[in-house]
N, C-alpha and C. Protein backbone atom coordinates (compact mmCIF):
# COMPACT_ATOMS: atom_id res chain seq x y z
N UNK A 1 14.74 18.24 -0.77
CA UNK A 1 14.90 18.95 -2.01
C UNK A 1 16.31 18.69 -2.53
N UNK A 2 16.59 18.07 -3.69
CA UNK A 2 17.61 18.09 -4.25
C UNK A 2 17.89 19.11 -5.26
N UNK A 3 19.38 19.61 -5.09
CA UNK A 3 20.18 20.94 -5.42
C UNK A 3 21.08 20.40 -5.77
N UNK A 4 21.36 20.79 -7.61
CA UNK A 4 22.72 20.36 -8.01
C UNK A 4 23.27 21.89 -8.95
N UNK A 5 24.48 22.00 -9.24
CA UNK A 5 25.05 23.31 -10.02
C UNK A 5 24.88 22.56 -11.54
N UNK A 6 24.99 23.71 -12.29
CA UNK A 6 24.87 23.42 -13.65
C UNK A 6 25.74 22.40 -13.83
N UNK A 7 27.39 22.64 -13.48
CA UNK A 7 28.24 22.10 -13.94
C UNK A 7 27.78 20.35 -13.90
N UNK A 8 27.51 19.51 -12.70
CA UNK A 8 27.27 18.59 -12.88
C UNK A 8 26.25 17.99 -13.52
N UNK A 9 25.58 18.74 -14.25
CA UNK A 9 24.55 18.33 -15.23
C UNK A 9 25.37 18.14 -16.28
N UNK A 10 26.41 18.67 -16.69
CA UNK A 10 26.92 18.61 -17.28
C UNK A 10 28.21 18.12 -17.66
N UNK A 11 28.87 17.99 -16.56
CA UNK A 11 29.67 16.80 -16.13
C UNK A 11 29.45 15.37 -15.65
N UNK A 12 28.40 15.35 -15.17
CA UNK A 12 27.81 13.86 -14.48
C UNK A 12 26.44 13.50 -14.81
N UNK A 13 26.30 14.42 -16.44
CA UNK A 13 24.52 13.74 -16.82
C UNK A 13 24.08 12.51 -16.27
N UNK A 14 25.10 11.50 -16.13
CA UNK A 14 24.34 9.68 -16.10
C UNK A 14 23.83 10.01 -14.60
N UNK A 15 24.82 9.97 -13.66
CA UNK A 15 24.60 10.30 -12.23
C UNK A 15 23.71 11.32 -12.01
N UNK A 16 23.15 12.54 -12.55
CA UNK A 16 21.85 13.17 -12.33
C UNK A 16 20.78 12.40 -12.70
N UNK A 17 20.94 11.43 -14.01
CA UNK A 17 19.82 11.04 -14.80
C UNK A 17 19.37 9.64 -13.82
N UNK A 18 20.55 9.40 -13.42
CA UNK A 18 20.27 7.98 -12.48
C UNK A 18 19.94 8.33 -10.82
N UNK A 19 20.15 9.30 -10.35
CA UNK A 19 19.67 9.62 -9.50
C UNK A 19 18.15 10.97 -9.55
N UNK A 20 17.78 11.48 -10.57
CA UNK A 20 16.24 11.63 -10.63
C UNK A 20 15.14 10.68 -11.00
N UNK A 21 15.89 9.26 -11.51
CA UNK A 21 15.25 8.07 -11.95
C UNK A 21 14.89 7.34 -10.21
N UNK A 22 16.02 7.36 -9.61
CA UNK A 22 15.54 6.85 -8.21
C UNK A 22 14.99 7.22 -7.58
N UNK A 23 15.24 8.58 -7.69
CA UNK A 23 14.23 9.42 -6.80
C UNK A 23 12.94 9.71 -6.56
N UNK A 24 12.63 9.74 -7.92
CA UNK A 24 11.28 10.25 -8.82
C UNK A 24 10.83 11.37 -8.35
N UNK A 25 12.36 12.48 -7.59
CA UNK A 25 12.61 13.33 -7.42
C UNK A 25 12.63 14.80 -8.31
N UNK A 26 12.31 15.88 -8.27
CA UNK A 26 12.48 16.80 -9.47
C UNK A 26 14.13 17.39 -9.02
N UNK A 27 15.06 17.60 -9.43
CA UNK A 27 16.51 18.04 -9.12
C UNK A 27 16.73 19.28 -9.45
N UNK A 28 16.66 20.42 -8.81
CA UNK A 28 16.47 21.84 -8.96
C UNK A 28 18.66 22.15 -9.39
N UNK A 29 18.14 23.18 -10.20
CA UNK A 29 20.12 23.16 -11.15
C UNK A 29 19.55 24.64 -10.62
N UNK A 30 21.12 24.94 -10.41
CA UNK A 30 21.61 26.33 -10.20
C UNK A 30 22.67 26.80 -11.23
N UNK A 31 22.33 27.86 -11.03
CA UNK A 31 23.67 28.20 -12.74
C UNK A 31 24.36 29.91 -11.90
N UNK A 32 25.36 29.89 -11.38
CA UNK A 32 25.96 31.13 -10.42
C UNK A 32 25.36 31.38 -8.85
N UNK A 33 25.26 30.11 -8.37
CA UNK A 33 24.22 29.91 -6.94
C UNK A 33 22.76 30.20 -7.23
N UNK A 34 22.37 30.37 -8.59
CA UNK A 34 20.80 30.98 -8.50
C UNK A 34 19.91 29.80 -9.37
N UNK A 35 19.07 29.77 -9.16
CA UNK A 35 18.61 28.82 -9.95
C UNK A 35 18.01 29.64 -11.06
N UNK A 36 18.03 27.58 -11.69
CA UNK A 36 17.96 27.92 -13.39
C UNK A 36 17.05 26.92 -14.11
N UNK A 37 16.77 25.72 -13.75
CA UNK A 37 16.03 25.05 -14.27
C UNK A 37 15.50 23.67 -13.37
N UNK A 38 14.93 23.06 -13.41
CA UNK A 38 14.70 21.81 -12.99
C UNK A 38 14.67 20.16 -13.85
N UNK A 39 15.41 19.37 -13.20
CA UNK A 39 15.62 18.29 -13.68
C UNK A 39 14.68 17.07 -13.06
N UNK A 40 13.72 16.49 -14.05
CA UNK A 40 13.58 15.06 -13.69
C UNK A 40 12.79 14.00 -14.93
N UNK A 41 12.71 12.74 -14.14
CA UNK A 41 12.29 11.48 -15.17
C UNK A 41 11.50 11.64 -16.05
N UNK A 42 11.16 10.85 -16.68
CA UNK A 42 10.41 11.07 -17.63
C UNK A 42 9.13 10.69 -16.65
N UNK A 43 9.46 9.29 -16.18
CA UNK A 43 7.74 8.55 -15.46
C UNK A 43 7.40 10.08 -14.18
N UNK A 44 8.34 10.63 -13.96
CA UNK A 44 7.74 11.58 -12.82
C UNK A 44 6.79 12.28 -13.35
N UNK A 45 8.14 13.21 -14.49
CA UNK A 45 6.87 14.06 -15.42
C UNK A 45 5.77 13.70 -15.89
N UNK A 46 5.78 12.64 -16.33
CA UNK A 46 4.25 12.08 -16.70
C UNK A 46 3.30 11.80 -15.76
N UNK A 47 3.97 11.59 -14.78
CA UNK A 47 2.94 11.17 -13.14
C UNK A 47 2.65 12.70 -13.33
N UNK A 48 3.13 13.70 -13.14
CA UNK A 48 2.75 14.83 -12.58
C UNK A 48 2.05 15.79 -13.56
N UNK A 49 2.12 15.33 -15.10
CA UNK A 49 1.01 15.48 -15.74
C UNK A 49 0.08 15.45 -15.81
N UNK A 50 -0.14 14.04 -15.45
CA UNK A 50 -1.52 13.39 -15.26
C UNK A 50 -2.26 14.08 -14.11
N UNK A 51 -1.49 14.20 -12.91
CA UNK A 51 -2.16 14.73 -11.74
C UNK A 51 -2.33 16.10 -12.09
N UNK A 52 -2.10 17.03 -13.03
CA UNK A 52 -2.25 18.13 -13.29
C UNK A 52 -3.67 18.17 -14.16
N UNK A 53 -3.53 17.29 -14.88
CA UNK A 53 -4.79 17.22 -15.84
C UNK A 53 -5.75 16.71 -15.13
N UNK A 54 -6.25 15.77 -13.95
CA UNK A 54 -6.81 15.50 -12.96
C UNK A 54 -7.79 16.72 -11.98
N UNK A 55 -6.63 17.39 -12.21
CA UNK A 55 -7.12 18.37 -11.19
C UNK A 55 -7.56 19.32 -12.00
N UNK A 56 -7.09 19.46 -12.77
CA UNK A 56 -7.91 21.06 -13.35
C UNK A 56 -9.49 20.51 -13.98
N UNK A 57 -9.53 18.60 -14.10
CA UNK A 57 -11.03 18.14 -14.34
C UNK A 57 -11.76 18.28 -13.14
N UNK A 58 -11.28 18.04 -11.83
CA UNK A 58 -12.14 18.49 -10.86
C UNK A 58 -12.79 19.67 -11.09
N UNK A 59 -11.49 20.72 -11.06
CA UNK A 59 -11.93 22.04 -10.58
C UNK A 59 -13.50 22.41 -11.77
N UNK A 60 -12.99 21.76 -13.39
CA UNK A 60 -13.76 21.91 -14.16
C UNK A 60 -15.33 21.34 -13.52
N UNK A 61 -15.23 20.12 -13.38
CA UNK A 61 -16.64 19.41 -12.16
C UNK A 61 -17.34 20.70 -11.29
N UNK A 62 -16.56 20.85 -10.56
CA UNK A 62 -17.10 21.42 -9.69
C UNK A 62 -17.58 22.85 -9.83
N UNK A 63 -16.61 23.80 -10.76
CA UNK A 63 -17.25 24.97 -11.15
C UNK A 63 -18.66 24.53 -11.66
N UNK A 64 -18.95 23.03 -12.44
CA UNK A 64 -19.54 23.12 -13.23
C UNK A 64 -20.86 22.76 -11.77
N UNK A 65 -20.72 22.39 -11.37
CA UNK A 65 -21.48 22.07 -9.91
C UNK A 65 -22.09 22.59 -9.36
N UNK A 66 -21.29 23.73 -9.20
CA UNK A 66 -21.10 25.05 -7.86
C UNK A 66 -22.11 26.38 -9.34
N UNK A 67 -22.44 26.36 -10.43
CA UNK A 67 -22.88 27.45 -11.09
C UNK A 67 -24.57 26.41 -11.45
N UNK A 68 -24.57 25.27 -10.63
CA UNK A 68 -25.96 24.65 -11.05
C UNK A 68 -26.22 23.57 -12.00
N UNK A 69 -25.05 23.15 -12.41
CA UNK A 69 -25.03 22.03 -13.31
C UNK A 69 -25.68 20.91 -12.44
N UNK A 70 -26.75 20.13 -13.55
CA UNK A 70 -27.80 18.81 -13.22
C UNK A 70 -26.56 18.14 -12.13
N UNK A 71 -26.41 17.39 -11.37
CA UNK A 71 -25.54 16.53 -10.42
C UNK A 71 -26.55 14.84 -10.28
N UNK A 72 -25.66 13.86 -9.74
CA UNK A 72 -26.51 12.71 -9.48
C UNK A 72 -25.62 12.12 -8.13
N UNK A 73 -26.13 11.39 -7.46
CA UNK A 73 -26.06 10.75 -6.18
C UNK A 73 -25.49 9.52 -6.45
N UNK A 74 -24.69 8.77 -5.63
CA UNK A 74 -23.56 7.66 -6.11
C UNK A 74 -24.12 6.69 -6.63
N UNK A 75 -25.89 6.41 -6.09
CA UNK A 75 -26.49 5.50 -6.25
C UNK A 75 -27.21 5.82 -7.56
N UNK A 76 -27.41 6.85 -7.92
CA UNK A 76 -27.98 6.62 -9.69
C UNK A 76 -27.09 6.60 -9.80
N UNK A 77 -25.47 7.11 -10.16
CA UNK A 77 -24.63 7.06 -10.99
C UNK A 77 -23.92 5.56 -10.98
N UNK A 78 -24.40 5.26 -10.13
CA UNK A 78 -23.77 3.56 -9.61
C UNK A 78 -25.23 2.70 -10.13
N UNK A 79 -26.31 3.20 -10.42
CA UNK A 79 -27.14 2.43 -11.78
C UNK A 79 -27.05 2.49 -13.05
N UNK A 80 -26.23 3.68 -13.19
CA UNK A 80 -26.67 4.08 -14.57
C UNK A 80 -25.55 3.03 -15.11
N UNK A 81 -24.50 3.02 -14.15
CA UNK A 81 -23.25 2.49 -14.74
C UNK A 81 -23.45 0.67 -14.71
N UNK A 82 -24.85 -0.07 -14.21
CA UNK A 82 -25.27 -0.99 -14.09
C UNK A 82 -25.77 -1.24 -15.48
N UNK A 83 -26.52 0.02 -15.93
CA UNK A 83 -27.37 0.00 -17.58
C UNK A 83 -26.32 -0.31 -18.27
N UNK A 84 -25.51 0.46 -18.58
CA UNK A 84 -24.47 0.65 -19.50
C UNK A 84 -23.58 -1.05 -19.40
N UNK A 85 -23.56 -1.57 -18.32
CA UNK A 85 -22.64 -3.02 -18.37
C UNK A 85 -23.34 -3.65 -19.34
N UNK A 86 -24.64 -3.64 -18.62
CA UNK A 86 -25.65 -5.20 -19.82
C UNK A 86 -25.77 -4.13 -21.04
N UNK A 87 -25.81 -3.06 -21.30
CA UNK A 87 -26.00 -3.41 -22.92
C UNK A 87 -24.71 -3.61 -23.78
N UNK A 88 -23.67 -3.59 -22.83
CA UNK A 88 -22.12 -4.12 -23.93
C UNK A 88 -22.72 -5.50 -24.00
């Protein structure tokens, strides 16, 4: 876990910005020993977007699953997706 004080966010933006870029680390800031915000990349945040939106489609799947929604077996869904090639 990386821990930095406000001040060097603010004194050493490049060196935070270049070291949450290497990291692909999130950099937790403290502001009076307590924390205050979290720092990181852009590609992290977006990685960890994606895996956020990922998952809440599972959970969506599976509620939808688990309350009786129609379901199919790998092997129709692995035909159907055979139909769909030949008619592009």
């Amino acid at each position: 876990m990386l821990i930095k004080p406000s001040t060097s966010l603010r004194n050493d933006y490049g060196k935070i910005s270049m070291l949450a870029r290497e990291t692909q680390a999130p950099i937790y800031i403290t502001k009076n020993g307590e924390g205050d915000g979290v720092f990181m990349s852009i590609e992290a945040f977006e990685r960890r977007e994606e895996m956020l939106n990922m998952r809440e489609k599972i959970l969506a799947a599976e509620q939808e699953r688990l309350s009786g929604a129609k379901t199919m077996s790998v092997a129709e869904a692995r035909a159907k997706l055979q139909e769909r090639l030949y008619e592009v």
